[in-house]
C-alpha atoms as a PDB file:
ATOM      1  CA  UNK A   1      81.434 -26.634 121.966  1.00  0.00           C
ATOM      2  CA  UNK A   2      79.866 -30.092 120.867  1.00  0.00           C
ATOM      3  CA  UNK A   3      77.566 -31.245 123.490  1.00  0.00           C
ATOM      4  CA  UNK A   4      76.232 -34.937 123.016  1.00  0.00           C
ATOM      5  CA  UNK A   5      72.971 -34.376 124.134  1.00  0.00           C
ATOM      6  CA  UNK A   6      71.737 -38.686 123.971  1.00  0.00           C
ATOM      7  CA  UNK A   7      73.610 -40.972 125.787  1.00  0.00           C
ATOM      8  CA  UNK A   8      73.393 -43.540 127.905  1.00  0.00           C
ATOM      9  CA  UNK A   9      74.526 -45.827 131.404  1.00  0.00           C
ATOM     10  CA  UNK A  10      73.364 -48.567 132.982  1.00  0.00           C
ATOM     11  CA  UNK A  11      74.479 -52.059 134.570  1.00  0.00           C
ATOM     12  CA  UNK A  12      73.574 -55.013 132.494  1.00  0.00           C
ATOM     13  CA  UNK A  13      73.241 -57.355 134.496  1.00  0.00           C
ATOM     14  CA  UNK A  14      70.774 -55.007 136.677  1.00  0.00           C
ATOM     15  CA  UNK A  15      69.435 -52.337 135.227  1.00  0.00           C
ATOM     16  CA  UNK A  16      68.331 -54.032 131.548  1.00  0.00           C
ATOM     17  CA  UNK A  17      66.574 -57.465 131.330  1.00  0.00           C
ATOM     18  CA  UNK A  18      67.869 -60.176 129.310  1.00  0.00           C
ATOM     19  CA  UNK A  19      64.685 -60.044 127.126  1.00  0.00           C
ATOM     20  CA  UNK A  20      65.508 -55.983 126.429  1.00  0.00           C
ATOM     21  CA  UNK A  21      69.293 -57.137 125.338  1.00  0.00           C
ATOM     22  CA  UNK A  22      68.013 -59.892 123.575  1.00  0.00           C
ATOM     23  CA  UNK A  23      65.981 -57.922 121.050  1.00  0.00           C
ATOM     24  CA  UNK A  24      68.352 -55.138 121.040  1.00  0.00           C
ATOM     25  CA  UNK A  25      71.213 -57.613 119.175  1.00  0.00           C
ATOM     26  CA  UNK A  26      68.376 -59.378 116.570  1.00  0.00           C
ATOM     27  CA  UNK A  27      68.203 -55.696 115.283  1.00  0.00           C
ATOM     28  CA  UNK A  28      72.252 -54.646 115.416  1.00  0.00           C
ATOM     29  CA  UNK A  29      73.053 -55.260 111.878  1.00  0.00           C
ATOM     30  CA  UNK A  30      75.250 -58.480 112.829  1.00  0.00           C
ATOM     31  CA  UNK A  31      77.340 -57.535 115.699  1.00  0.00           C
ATOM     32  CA  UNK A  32      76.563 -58.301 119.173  1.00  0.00           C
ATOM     33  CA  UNK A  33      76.138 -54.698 121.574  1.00  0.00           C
ATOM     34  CA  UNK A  34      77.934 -54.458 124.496  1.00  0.00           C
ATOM     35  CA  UNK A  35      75.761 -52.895 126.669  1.00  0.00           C
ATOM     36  CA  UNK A  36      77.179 -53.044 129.877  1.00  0.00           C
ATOM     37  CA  UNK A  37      77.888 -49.086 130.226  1.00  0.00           C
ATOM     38  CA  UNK A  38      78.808 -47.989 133.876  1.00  0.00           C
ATOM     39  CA  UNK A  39      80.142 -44.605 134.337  1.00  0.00           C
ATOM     40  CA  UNK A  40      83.924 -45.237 133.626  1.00  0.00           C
ATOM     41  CA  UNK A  41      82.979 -46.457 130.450  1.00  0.00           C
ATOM     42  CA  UNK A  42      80.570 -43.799 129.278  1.00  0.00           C
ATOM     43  CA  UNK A  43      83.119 -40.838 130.516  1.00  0.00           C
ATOM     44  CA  UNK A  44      85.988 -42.951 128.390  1.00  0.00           C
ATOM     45  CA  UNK A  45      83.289 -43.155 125.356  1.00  0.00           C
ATOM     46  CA  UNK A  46      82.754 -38.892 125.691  1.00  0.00           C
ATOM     47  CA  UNK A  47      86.256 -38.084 125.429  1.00  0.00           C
ATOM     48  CA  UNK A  48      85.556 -36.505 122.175  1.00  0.00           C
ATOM     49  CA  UNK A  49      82.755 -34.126 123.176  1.00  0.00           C
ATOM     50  CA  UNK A  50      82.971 -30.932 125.604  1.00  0.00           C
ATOM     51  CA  UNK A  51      79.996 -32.141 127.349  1.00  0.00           C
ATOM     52  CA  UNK A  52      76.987 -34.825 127.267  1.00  0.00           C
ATOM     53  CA  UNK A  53      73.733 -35.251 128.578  1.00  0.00           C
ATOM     54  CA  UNK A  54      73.094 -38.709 130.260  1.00  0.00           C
ATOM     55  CA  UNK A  55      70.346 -40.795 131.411  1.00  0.00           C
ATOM     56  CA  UNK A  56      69.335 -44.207 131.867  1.00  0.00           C
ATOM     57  CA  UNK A  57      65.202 -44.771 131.113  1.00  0.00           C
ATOM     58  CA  UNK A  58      62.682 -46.816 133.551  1.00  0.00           C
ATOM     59  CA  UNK A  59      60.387 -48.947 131.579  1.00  0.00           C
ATOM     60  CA  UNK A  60      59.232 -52.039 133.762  1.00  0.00           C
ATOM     61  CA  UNK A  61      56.947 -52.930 130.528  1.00  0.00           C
ATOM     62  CA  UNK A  62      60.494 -52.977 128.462  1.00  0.00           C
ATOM     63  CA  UNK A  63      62.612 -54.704 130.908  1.00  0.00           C
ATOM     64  CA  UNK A  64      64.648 -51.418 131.819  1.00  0.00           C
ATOM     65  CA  UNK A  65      64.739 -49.960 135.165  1.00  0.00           C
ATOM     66  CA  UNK A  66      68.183 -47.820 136.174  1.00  0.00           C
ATOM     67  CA  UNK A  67      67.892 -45.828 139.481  1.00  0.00           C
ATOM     68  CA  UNK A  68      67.911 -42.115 139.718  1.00  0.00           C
ATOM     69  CA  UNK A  69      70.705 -42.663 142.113  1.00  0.00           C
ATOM     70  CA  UNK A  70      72.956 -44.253 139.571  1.00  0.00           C
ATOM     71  CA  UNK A  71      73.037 -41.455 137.142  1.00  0.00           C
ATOM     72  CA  UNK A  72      73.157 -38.649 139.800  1.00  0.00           C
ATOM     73  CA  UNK A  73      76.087 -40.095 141.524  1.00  0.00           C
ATOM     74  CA  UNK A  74      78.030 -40.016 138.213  1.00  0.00           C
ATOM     75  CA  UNK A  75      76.585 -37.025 137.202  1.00  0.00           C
ATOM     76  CA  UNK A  76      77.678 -35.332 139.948  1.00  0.00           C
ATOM     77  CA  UNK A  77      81.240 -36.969 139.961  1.00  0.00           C
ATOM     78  CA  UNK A  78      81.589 -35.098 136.582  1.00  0.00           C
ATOM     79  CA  UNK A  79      79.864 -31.463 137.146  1.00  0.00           C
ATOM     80  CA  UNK A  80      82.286 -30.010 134.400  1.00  0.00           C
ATOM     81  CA  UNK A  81      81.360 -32.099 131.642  1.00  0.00           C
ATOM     82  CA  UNK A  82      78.025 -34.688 132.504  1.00  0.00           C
ATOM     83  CA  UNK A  83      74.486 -33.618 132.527  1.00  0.00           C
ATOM     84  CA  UNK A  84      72.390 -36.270 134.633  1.00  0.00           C
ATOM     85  CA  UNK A  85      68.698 -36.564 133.470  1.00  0.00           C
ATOM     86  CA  UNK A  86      66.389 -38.631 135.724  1.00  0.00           C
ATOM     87  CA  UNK A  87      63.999 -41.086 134.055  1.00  0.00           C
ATOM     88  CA  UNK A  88      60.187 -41.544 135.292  1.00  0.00           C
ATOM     89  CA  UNK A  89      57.983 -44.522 134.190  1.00  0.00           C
ATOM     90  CA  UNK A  90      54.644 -42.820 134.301  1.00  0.00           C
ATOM     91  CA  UNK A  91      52.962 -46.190 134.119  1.00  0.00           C
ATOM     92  CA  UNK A  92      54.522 -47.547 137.548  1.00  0.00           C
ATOM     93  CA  UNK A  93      56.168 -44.818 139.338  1.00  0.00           C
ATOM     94  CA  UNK A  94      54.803 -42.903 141.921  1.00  0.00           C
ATOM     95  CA  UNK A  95      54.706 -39.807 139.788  1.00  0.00           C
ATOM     96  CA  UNK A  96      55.157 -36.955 142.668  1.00  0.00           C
ATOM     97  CA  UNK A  97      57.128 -38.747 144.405  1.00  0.00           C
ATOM     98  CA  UNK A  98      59.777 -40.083 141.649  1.00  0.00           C
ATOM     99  CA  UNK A  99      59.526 -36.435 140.392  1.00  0.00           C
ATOM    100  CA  UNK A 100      60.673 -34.843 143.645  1.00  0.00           C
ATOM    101  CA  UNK A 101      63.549 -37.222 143.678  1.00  0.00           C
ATOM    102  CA  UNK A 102      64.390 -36.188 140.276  1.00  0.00           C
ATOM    103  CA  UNK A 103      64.638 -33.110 142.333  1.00  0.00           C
ATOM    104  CA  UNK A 104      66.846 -33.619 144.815  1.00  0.00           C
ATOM    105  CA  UNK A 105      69.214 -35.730 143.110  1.00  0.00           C
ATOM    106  CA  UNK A 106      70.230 -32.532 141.521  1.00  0.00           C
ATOM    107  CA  UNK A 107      69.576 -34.053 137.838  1.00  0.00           C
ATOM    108  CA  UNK A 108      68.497 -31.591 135.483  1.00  0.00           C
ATOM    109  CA  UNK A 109      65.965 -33.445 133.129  1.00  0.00           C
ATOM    110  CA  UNK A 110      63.784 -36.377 132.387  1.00  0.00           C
ATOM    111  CA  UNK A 111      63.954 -39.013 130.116  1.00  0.00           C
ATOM    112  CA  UNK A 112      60.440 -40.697 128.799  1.00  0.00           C
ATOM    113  CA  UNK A 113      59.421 -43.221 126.398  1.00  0.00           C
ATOM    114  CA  UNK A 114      56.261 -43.602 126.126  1.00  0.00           C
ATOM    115  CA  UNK A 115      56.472 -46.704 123.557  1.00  0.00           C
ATOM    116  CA  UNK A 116      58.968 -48.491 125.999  1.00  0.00           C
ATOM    117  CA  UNK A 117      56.581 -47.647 128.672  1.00  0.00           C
ATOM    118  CA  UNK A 118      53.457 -48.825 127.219  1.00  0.00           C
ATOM    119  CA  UNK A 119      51.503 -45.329 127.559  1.00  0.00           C
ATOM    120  CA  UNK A 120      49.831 -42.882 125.642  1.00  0.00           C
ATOM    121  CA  UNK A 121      52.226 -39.815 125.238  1.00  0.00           C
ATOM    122  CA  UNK A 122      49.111 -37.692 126.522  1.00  0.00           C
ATOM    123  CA  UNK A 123      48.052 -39.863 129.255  1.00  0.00           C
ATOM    124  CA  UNK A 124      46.736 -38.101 132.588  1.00  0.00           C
ATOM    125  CA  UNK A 125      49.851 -39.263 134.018  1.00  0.00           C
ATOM    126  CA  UNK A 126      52.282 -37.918 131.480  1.00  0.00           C
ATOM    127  CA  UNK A 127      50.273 -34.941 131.073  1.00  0.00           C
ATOM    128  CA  UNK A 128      51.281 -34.665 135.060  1.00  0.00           C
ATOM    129  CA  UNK A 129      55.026 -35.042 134.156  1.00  0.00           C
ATOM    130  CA  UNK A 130      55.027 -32.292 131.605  1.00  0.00           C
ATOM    131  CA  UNK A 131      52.971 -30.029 134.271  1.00  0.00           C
ATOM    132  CA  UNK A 132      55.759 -30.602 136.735  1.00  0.00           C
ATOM    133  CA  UNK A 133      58.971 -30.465 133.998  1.00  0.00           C
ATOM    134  CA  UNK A 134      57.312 -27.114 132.590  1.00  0.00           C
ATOM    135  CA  UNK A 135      57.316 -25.534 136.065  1.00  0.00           C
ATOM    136  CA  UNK A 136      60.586 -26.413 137.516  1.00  0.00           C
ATOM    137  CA  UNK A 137      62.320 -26.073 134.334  1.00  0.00           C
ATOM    138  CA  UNK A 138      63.340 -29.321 133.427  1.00  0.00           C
ATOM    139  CA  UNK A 139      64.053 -30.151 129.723  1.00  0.00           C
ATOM    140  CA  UNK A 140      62.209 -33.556 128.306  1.00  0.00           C
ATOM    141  CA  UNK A 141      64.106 -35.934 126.259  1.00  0.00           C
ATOM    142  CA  UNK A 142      61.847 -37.769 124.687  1.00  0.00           C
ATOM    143  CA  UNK A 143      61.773 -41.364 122.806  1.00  0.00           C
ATOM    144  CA  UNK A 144      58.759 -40.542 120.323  1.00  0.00           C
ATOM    145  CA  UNK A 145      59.443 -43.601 117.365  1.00  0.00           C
ATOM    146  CA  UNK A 146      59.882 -46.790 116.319  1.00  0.00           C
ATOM    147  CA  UNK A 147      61.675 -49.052 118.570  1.00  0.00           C
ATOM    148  CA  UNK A 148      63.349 -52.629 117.873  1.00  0.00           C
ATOM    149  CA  UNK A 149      61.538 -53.880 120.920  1.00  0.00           C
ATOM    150  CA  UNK A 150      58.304 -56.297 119.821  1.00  0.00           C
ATOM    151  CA  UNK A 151      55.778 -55.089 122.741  1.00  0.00           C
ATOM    152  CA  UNK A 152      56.207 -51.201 122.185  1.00  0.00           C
ATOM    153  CA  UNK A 153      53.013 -50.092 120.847  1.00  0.00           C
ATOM    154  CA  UNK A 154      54.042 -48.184 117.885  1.00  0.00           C
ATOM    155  CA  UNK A 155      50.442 -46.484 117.918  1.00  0.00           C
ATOM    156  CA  UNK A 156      51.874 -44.863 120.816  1.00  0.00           C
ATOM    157  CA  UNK A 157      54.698 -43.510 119.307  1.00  0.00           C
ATOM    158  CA  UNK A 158      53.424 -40.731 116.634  1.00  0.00           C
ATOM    159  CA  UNK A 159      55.281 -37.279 117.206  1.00  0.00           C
ATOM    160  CA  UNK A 160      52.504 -35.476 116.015  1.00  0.00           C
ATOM    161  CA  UNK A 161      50.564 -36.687 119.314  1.00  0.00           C
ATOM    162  CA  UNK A 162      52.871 -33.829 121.138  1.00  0.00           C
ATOM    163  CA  UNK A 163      51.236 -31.202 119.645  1.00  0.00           C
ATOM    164  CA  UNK A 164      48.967 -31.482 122.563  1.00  0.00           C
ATOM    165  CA  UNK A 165      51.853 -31.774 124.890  1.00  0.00           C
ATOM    166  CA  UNK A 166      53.431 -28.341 123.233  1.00  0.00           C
ATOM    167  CA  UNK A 167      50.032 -26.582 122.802  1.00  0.00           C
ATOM    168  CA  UNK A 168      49.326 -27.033 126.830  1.00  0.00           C
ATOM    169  CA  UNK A 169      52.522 -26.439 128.078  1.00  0.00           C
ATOM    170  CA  UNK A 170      54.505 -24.011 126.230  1.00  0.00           C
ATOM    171  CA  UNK A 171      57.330 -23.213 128.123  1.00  0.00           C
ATOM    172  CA  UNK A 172      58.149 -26.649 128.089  1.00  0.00           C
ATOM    173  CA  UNK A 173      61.123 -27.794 126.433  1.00  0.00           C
ATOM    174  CA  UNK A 174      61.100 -30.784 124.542  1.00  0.00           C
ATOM    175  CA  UNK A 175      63.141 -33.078 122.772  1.00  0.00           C
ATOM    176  CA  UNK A 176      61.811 -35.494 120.699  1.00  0.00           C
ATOM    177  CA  UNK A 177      64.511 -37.910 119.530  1.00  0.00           C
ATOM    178  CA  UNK A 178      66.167 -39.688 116.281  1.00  0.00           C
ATOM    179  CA  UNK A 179      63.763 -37.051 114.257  1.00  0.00           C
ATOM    180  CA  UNK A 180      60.885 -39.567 115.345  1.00  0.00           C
ATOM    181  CA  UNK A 181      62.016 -41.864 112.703  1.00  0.00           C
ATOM    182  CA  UNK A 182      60.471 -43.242 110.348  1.00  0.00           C
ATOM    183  CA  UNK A 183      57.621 -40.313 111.135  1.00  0.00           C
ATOM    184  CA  UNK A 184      60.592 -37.874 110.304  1.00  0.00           C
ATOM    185  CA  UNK A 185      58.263 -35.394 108.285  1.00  0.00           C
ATOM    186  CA  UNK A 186      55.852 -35.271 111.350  1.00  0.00           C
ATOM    187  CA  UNK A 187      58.812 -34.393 113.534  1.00  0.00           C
ATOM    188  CA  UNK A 188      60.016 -31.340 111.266  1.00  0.00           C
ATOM    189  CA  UNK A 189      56.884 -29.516 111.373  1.00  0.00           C
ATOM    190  CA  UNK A 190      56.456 -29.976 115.120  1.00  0.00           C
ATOM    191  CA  UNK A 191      59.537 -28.667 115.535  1.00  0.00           C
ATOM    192  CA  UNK A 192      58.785 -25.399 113.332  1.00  0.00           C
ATOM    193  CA  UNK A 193      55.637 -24.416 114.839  1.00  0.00           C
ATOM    194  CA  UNK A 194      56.492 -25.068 118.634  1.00  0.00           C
ATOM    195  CA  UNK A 195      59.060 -22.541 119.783  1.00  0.00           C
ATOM    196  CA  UNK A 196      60.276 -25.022 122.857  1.00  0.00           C
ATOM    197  CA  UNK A 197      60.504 -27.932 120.630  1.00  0.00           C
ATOM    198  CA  UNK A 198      63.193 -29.421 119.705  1.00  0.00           C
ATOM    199  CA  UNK A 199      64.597 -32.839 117.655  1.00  0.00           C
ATOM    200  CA  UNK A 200      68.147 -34.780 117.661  1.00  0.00           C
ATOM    201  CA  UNK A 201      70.161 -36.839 115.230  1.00  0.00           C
ATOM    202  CA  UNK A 202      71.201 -39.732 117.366  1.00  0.00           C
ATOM    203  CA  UNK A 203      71.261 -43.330 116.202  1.00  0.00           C
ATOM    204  CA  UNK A 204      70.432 -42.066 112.578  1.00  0.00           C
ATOM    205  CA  UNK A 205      73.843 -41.999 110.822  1.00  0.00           C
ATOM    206  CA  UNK A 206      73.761 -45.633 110.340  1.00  0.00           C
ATOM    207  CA  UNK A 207      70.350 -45.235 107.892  1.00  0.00           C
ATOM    208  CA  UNK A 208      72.221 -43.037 105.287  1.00  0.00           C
ATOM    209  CA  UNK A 209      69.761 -42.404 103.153  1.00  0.00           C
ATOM    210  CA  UNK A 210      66.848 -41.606 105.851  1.00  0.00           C
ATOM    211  CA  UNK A 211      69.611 -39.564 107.426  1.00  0.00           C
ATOM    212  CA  UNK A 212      70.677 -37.758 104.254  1.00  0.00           C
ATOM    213  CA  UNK A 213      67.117 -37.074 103.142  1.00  0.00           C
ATOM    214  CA  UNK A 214      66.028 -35.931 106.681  1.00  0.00           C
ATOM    215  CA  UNK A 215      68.528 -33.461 106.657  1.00  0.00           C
ATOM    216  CA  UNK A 216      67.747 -32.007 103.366  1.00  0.00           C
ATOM    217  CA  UNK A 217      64.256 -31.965 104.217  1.00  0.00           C
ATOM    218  CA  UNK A 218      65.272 -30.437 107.664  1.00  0.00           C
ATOM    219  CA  UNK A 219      66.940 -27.854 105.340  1.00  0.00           C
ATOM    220  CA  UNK A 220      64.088 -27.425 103.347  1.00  0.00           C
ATOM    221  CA  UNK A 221      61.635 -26.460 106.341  1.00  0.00           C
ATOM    222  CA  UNK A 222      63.953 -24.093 107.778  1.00  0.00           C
ATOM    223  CA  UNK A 223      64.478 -26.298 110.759  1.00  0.00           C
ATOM    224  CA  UNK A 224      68.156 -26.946 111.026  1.00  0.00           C
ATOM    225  CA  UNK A 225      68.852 -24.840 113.937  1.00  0.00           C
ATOM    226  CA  UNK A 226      66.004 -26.630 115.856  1.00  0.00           C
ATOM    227  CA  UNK A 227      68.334 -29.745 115.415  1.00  0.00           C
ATOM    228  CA  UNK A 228      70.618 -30.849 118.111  1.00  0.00           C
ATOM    229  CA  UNK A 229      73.478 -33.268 117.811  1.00  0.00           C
ATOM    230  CA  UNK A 230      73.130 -36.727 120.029  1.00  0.00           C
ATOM    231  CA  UNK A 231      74.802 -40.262 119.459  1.00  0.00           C
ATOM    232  CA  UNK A 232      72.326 -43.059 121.464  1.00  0.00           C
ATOM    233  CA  UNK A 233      75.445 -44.012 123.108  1.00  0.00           C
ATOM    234  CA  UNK A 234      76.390 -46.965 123.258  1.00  0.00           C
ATOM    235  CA  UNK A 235      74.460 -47.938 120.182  1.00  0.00           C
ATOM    236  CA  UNK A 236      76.929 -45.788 118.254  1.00  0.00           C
ATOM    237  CA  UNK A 237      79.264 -43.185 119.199  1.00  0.00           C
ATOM    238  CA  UNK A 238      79.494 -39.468 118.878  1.00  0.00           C
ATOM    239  CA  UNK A 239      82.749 -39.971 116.542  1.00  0.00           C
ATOM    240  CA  UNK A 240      80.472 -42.114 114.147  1.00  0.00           C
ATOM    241  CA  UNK A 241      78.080 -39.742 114.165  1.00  0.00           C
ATOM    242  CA  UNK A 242      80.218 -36.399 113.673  1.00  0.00           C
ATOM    243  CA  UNK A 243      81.564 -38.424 110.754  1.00  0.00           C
ATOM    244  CA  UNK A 244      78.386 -39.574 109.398  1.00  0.00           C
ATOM    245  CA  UNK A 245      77.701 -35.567 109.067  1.00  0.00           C
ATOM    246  CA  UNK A 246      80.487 -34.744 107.352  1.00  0.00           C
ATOM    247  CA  UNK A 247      80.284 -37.387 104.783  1.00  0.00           C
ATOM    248  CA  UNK A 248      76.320 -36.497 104.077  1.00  0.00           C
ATOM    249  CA  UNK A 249      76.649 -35.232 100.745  1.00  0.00           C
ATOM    250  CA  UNK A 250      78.057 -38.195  99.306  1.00  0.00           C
ATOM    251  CA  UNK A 251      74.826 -39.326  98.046  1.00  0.00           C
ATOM    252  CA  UNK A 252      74.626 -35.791  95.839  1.00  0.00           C
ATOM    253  CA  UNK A 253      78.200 -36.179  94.427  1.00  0.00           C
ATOM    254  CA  UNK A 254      78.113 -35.818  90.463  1.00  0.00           C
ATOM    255  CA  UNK A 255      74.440 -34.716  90.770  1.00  0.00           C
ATOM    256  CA  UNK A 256      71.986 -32.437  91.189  1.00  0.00           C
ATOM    257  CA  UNK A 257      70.895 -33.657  94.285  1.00  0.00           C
ATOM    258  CA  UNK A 258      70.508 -30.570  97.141  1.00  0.00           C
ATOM    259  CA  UNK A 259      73.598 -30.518  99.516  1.00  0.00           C
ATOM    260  CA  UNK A 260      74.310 -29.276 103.363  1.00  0.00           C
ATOM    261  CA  UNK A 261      76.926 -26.849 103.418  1.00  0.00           C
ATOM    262  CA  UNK A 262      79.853 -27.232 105.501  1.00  0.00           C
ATOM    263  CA  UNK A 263      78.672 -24.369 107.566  1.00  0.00           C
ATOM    264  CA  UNK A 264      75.458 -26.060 108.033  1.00  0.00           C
ATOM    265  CA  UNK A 265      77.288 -29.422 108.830  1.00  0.00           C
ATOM    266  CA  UNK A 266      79.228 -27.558 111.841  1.00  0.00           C
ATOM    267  CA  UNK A 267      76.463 -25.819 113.374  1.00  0.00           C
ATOM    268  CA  UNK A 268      74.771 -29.101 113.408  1.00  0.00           C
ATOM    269  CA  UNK A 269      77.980 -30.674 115.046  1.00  0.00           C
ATOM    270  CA  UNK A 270      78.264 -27.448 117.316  1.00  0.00           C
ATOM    271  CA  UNK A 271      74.602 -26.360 118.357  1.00  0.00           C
ATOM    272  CA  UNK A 272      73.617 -24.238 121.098  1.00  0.00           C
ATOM    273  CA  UNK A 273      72.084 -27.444 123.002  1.00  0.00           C
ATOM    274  CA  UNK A 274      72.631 -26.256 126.542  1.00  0.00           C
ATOM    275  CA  UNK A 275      71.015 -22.406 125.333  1.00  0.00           C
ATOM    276  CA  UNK A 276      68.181 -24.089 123.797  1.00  0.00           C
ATOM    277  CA  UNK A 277      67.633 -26.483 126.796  1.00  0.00           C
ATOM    278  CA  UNK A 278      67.956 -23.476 129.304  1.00  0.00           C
ATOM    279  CA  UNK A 279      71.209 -25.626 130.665  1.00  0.00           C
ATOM    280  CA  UNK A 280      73.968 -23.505 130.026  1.00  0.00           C
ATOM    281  CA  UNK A 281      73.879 -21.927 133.216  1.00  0.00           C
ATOM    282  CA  UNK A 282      74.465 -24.071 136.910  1.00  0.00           C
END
């Protein structure tokens, strides 16, 4: 089963400011994003993975604010194959309250980011979320690295500052995305000490050498299976992605550089994401 476990849908206009698309396309390597994404489009855009995890992200100091409501309704117009997460902006929201409503829209996780947000990952508020996620269950997706997006405090957006986060609440799961890039190294040994932590690939296969070497040092640490696959939808797609995997080792060809194997390529491609995340039952 491939499960992309990183996408995204929103309304733009709506949901994203103009300011938040702006910024995106300075930093798209010369061709515009569309980024209009409402649900007919994303479900067209996952025909080529058994299931995905989406979300939209609420981040009033970013410019970004999708309802809960919009990715539960799709969510739930899809049970067989879409996984709604609700989104929380700890630095606006009402945290109970938005909380409970992640609730009782049915969605199944929450999407943070504290560098969109403008928040310390361990602020009192956060530190609230994670109290709530760990007891109900709900898996954290996580955007813990550098953004393209000028106001995002990138002090705030260490992965090593969730060792806190995984020391206090250990029956959280967590999922810290893109490897943290550039911290990448930080990321890996998170992910090996903290049983319930977790890491995914999205948006990376387009940085072929970070992605390459992250991999190999991912390899190295023993960390592979704490991996899971993800695209960042629409910023890529899960077919560019599968293919940047299997074309990894072109770097090491004619050399004596250290490879994946095509097992290890597969499993990446085919993870237990919905195990791991304690999804993979209704």
């Amino acid at each position: 089963m491939i499960v992309d476990c990183h996408t995204h849908a929103w309304a733009y206009p709506g949901h994203l400011s103009d300011e938040f698309v702006n910024e995106a396309n300075a930093r798209s390597r010369g061709s515009k994003l569309d980024l209009h994404i409402p649900p007919e489009k994303h479900f067209r855009a996952m025909a080529g993975v058994d299931k995905a995890i989406v979300f939209g992200l609420r981040a009033r100091h970013s410019g970004l604010a999708v309802p809960n409501e919009y990715i539960s309704q799709y969510a739930n117009a899809h049970p067989d194959k879409i996984i709604g997460f609700g989104a929380i902006d700890p630095a606006t929201d009402p945290i109970e309250e938005t909380l409970h409503e992640i609730l009782n829209l049915k969605l199944r996780g929450v999407k943070l980011g504290p560098i969109y947000q403008n928040i310390h990952p361990t602020n009192s508020s956060l530190m609230r979320v994670y109290a709530f996620c760990e007891t109900h269950r709900l898996p954290i997706m996580i955007h813990q690295g550098a953004t393209f997006v000028r106001t995002g405090p990138l002090k705030y957006a260490f992965p090593i500052q969730l060792e806190d986060v995984a020391i206090a609440f250990p029956e959280l799961r967590l999922i810290i995305a893109h490897l943290g890039h550039p911290w990448v190294t930080e990321t890996l040994v998170l992910i090996r000490k903290h049983p319930h932590v977790y890491s995914d690939i999205s948006a990376l296969h387009y940085r072929p050498w970070q992605f390459y070497t992250s991999l190999i040092l991912a390899k190295e640490y023993g960390v592979l299976d704490k991996i899971l696959f993800g695209s960042d939808y629409p910023f890529t797609t899960p077919e560019a992605q599968i293919e940047g995997l299997r074309t990894i080792n072109h770097f090491a060809e004619g050399t004596n550089l250290p490879r994946l194997s095509p097992d290890q390529i597969e499993q990446l491609i085919h993870c237990p994401t919905l195990q791991f995340l304690g999804l993979d039952s209704a």
